[in-house]
N, C-alpha and C. Protein backbone atom coordinates (compact mmCIF):
# COMPACT_ATOMS: atom_id res chain seq x y z
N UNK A 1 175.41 167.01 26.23
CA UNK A 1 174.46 167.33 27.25
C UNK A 1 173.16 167.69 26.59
N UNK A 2 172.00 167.44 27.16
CA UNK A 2 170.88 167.45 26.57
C UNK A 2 170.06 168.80 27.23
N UNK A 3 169.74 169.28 26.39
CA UNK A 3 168.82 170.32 27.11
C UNK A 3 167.70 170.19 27.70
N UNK A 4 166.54 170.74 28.48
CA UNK A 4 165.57 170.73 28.53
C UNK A 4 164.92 171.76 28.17
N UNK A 5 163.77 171.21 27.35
CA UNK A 5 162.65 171.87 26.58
C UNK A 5 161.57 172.24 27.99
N UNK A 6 161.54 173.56 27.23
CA UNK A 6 160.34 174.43 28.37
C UNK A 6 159.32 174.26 27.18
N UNK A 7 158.34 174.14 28.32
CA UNK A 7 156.86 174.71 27.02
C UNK A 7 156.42 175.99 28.09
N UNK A 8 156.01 177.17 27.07
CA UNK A 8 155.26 177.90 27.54
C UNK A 8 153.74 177.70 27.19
N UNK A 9 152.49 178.37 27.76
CA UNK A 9 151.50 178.70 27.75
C UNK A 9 150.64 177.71 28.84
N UNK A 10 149.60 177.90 29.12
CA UNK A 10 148.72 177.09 29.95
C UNK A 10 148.84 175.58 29.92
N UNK A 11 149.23 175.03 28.82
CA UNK A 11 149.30 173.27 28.37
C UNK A 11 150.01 172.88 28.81
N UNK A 12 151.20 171.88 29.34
CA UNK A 12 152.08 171.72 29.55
C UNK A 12 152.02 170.09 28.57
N UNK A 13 152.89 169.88 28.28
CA UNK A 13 153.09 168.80 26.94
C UNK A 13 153.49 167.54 27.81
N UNK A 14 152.82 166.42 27.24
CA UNK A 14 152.98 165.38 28.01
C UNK A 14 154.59 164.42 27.64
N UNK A 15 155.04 164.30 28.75
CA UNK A 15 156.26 163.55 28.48
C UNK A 15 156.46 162.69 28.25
N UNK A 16 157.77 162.22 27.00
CA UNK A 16 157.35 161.17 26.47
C UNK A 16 157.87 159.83 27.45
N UNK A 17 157.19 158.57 27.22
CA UNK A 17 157.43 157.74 28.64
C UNK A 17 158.46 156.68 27.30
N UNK A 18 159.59 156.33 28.30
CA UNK A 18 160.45 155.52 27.99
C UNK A 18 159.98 154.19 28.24
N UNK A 19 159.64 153.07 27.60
CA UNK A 19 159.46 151.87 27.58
C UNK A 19 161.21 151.47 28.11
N UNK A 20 160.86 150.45 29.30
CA UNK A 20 161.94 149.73 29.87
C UNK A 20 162.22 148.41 28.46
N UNK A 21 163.37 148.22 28.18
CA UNK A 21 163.97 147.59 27.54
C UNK A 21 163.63 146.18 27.96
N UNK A 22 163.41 144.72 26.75
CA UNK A 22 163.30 144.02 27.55
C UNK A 22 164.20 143.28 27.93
N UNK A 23 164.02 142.51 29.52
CA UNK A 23 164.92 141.67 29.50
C UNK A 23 164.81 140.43 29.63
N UNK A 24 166.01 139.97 29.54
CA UNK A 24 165.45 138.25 28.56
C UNK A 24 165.05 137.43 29.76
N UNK A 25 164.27 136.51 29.55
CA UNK A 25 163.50 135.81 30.83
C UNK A 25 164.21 134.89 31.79
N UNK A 26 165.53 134.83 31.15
CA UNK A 26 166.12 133.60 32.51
C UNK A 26 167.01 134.84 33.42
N UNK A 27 167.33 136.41 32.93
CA UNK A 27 167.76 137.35 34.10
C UNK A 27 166.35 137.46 35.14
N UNK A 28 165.12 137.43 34.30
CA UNK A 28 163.93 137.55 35.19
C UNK A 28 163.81 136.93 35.93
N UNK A 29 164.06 135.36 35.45
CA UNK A 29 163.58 134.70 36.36
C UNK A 29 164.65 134.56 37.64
N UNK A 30 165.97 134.53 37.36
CA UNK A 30 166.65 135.14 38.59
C UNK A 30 166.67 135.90 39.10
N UNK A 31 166.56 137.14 38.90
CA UNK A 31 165.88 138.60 39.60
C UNK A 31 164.75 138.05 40.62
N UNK A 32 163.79 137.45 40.18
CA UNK A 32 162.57 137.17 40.91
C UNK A 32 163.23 135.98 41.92
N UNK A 33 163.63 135.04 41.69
CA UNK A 33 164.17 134.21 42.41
C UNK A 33 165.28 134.76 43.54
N UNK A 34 166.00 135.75 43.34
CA UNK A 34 166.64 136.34 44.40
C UNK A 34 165.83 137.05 45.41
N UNK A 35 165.21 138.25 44.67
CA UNK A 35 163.96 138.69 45.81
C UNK A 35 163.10 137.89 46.36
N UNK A 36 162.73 136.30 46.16
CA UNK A 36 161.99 135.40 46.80
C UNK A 36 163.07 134.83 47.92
N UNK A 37 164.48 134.32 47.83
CA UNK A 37 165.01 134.16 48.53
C UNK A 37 165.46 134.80 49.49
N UNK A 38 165.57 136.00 49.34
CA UNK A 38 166.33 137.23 49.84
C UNK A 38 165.78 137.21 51.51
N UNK A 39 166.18 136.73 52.69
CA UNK A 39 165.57 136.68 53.78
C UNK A 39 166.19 137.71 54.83
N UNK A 40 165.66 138.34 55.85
CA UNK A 40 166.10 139.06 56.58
C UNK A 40 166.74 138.11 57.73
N UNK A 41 168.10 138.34 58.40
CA UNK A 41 168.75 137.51 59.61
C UNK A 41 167.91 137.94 60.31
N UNK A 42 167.42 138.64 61.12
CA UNK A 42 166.59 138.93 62.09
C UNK A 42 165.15 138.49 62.07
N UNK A 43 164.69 138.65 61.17
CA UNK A 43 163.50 137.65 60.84
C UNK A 43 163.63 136.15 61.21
N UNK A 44 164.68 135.69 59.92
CA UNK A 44 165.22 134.35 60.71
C UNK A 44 165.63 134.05 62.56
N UNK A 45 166.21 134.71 62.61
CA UNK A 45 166.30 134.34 64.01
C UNK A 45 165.69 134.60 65.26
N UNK A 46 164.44 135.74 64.61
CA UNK A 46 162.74 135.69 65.60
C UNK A 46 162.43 134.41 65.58
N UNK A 47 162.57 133.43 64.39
CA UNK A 47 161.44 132.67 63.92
C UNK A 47 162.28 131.57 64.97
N UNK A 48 163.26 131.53 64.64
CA UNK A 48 164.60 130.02 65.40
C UNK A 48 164.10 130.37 66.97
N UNK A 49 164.14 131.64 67.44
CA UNK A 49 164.18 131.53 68.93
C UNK A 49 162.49 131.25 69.44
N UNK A 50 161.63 131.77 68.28
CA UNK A 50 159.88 131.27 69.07
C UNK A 50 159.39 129.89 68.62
N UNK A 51 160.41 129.43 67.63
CA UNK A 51 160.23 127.76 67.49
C UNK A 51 160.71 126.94 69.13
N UNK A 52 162.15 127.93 69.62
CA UNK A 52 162.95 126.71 70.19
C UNK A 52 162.17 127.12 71.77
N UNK A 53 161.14 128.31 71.81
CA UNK A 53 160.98 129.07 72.94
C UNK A 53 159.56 127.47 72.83
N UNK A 54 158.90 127.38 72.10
CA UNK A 54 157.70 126.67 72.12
C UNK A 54 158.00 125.64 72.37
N UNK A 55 159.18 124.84 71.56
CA UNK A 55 159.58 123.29 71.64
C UNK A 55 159.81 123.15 73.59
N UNK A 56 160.44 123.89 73.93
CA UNK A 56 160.37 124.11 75.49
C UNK A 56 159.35 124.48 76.22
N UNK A 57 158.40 125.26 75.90
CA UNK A 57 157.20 124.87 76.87
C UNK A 57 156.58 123.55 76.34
N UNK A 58 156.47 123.50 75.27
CA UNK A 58 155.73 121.81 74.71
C UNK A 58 156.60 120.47 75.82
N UNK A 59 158.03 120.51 75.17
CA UNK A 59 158.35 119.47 76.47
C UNK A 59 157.97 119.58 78.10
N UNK A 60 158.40 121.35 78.37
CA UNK A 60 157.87 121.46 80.10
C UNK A 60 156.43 120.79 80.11
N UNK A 61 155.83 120.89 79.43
CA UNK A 61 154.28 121.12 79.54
C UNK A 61 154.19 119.44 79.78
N UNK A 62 154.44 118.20 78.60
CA UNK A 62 154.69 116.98 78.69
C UNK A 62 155.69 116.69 79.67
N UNK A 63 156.34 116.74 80.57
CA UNK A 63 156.76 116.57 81.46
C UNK A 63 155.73 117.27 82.98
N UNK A 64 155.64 118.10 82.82
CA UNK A 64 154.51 117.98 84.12
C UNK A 64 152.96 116.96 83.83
N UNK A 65 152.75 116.90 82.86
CA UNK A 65 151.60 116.06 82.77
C UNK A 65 152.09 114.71 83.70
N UNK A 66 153.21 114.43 82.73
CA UNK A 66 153.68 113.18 83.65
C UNK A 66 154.37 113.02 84.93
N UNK A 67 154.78 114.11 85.38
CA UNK A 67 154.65 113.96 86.89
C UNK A 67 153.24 113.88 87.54
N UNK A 68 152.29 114.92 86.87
CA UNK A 68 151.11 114.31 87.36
C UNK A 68 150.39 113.26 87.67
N UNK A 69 150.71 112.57 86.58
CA UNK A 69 149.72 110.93 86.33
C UNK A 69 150.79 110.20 86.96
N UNK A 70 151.95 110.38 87.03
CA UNK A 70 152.85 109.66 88.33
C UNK A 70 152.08 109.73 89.55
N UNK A 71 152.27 111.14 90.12
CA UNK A 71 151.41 111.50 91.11
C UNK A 71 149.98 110.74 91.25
N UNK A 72 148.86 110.99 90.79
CA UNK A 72 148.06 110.17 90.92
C UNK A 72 148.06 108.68 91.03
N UNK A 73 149.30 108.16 90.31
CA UNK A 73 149.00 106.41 90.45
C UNK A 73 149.37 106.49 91.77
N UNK A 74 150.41 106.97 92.35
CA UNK A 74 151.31 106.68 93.88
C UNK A 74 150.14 106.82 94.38
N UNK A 75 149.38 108.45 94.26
CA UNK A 75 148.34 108.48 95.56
C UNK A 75 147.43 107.42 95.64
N UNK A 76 146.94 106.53 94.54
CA UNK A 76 146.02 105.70 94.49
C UNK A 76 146.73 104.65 95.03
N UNK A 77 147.68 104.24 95.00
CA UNK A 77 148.61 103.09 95.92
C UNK A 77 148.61 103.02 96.87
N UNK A 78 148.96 104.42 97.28
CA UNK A 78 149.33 104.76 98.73
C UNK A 78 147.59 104.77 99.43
N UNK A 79 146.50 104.76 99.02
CA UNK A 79 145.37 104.99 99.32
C UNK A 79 145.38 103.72 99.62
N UNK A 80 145.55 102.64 98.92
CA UNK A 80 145.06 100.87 98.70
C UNK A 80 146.21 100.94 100.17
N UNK A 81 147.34 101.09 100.02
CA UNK A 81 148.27 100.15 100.93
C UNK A 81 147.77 101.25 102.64
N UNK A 82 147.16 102.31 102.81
CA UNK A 82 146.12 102.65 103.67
C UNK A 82 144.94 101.67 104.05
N UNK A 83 144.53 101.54 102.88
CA UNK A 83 142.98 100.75 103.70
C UNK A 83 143.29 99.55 103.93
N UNK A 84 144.32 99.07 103.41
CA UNK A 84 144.87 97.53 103.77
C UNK A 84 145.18 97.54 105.45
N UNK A 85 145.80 98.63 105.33
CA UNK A 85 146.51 99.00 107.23
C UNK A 85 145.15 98.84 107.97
N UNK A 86 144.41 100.05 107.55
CA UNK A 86 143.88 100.14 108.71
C UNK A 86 142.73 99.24 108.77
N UNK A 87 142.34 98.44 107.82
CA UNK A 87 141.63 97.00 107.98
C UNK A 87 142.45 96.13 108.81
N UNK A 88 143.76 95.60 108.53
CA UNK A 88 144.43 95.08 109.44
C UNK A 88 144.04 95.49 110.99
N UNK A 89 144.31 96.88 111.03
CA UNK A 89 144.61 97.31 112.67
C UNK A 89 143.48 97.24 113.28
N UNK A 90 142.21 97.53 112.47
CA UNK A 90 140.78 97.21 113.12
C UNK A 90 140.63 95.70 113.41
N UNK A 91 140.98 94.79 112.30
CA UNK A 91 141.05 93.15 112.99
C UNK A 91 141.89 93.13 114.13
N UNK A 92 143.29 93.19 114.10
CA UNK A 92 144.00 93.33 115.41
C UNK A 92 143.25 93.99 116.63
N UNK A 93 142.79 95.11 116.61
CA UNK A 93 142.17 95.71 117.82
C UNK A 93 140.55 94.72 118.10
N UNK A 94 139.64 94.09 117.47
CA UNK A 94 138.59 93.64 117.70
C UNK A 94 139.14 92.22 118.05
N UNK A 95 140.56 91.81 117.58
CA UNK A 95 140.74 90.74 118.18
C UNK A 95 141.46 90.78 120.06
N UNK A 96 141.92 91.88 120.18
CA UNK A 96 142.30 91.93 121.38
C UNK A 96 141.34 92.34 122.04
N UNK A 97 140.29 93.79 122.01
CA UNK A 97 139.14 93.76 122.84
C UNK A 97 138.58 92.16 122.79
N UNK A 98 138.48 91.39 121.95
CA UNK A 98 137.92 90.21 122.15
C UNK A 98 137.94 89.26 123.06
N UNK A 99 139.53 89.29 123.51
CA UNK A 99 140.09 88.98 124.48
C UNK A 99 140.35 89.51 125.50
N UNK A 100 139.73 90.36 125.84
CA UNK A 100 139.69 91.16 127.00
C UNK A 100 138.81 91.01 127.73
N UNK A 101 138.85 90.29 129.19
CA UNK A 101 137.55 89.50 129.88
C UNK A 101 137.57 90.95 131.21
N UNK A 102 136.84 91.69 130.89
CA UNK A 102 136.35 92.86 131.94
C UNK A 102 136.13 92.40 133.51
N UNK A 103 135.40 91.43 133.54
CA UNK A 103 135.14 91.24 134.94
C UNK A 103 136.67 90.68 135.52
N UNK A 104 137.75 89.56 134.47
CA UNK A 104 138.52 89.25 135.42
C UNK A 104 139.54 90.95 135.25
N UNK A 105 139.73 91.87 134.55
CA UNK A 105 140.22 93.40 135.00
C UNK A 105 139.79 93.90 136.40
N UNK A 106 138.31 93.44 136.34
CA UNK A 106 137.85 93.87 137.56
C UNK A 106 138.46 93.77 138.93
N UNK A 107 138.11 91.97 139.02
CA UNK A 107 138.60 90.90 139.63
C UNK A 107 140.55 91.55 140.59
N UNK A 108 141.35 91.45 139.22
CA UNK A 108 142.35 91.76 139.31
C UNK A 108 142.60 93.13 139.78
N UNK A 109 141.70 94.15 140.01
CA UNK A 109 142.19 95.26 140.31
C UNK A 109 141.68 95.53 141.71
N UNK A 110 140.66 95.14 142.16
CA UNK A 110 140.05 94.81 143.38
C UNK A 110 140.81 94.18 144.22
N UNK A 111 141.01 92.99 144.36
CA UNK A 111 141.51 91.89 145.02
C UNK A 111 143.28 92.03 145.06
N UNK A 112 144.12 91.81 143.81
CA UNK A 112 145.22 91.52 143.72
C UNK A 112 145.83 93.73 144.14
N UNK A 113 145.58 94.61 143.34
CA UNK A 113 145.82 95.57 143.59
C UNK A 113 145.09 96.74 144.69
N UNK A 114 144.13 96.21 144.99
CA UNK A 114 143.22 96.56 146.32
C UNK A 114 142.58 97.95 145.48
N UNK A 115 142.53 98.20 144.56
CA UNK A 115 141.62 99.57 143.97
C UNK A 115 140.04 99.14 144.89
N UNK A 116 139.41 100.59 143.88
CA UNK A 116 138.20 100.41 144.72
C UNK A 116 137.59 101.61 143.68
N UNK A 117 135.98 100.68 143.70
CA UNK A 117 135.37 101.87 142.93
C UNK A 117 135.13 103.33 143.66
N UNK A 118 134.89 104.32 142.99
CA UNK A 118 134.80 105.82 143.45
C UNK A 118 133.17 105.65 144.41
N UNK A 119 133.29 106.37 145.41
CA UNK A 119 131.70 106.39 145.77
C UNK A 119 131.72 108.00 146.05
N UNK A 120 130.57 108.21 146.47
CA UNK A 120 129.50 109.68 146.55
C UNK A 120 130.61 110.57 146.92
N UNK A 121 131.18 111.53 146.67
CA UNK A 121 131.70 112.62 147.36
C UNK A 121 133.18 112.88 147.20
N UNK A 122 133.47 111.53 146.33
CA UNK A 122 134.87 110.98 145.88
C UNK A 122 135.53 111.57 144.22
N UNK A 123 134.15 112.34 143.61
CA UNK A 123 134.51 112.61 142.26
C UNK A 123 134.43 114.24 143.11
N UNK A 124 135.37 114.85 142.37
CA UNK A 124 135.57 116.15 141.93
C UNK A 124 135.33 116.75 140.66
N UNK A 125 134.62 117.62 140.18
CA UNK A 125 134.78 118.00 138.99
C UNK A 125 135.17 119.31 138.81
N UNK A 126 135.85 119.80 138.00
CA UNK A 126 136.33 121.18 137.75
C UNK A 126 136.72 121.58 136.27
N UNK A 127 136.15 122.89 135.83
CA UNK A 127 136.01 123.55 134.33
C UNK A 127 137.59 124.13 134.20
N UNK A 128 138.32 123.58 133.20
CA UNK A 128 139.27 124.59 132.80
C UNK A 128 139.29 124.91 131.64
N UNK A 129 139.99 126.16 131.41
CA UNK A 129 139.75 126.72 130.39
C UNK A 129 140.76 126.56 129.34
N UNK A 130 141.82 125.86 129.96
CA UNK A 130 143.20 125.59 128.75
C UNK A 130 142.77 124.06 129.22
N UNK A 131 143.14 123.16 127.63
CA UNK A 131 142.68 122.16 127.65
C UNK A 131 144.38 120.92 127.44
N UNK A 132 145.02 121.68 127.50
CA UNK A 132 146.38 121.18 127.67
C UNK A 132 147.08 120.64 128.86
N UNK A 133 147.33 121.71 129.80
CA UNK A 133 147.06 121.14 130.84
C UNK A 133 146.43 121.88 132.36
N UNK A 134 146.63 121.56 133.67
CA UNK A 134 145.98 121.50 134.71
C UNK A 134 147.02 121.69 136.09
N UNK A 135 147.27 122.60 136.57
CA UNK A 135 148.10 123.16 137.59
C UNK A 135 147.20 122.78 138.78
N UNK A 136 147.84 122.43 139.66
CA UNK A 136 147.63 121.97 140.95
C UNK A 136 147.77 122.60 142.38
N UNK A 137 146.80 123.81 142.52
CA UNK A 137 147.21 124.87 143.36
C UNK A 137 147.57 124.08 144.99
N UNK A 138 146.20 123.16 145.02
CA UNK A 138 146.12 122.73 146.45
C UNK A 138 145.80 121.19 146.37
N UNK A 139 146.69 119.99 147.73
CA UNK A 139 145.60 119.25 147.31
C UNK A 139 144.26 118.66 146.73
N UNK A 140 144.52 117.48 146.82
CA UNK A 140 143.14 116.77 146.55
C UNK A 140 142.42 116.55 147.59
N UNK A 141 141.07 116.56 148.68
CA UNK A 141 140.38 116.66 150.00
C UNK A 141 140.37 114.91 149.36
N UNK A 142 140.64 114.73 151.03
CA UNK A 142 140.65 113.04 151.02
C UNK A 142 142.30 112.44 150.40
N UNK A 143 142.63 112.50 149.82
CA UNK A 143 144.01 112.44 149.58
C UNK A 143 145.38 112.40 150.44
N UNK A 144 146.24 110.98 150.57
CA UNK A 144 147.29 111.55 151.21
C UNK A 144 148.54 112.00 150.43
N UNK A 145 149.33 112.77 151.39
CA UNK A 145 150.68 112.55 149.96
C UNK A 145 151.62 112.32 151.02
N UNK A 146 152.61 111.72 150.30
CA UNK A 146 153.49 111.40 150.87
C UNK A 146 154.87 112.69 150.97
């Protein structure tokens, strides 16, 4: 057993420093090579779950793009196969007003169905305030009913 040396007086004596022994360079270089490898599991498996957390918004993210630009081609289709219609339905309708001879309507509603235009005293007009519909408290003046 070794003793320890006291110093007395104000000085205190400097201790002597032990030089570390050396060691030979291929334990070093494995020493160093272990502490470079040396990885924490939890570290590792922060890193695995915000890789696999990203790879999943990256695909969500490329997958809504392309529902988008899906989206847009349809609406632009669906826009074309619109104006196609309603070009059609405007020729169809200018071809039937076309053919629609007013005076013989006339003709035919006069004569064959006995109508008759409205004269002086024959229009009624009245304001309502629901535009849906129109309740019928009392006849019509001039009107028969059956």
């Amino acid at each position: 057993m070794r003793r320890a040396a006291y110093t007395y007086g104000n000085t205190a004596r400097q201790t002597e420093r032990h030089e570390q022994p050396d060691i030979h360079p291929i334990r070093e270089e494995r020493r160093r090579a272990r502490s470079l490898v040396h990885f924490d599991v939890v570290s590792v498996l922060v890193v695995v779950a915000s890789l696999a957390i990203m790879l999943g918004v990256v695909f969500q993210f490329i997958r809504l793009q392309t529902d988008v630009t899906k989206s847009r081609e349809n609406y632009a289709a669906m826009r074309l196969e619109y104006e196609e219609l309603k070009r059609s339905n405007d020729l169809y309708h200018e071809r039937i007003v076309s053919k629609v001879d007013i005076s013989e309507v006339v003709r035919i509603a006069e004569e064959e169905l006995g109508m008759k235009l409205a004269g002086e005293g024959q229009i009624i007009s009245y304001s309502g305030q629901i535009d849906d519909y129109v309740k019928q408290y009392t006849d019509i003046p001039g009107t028969k009913t059956e």
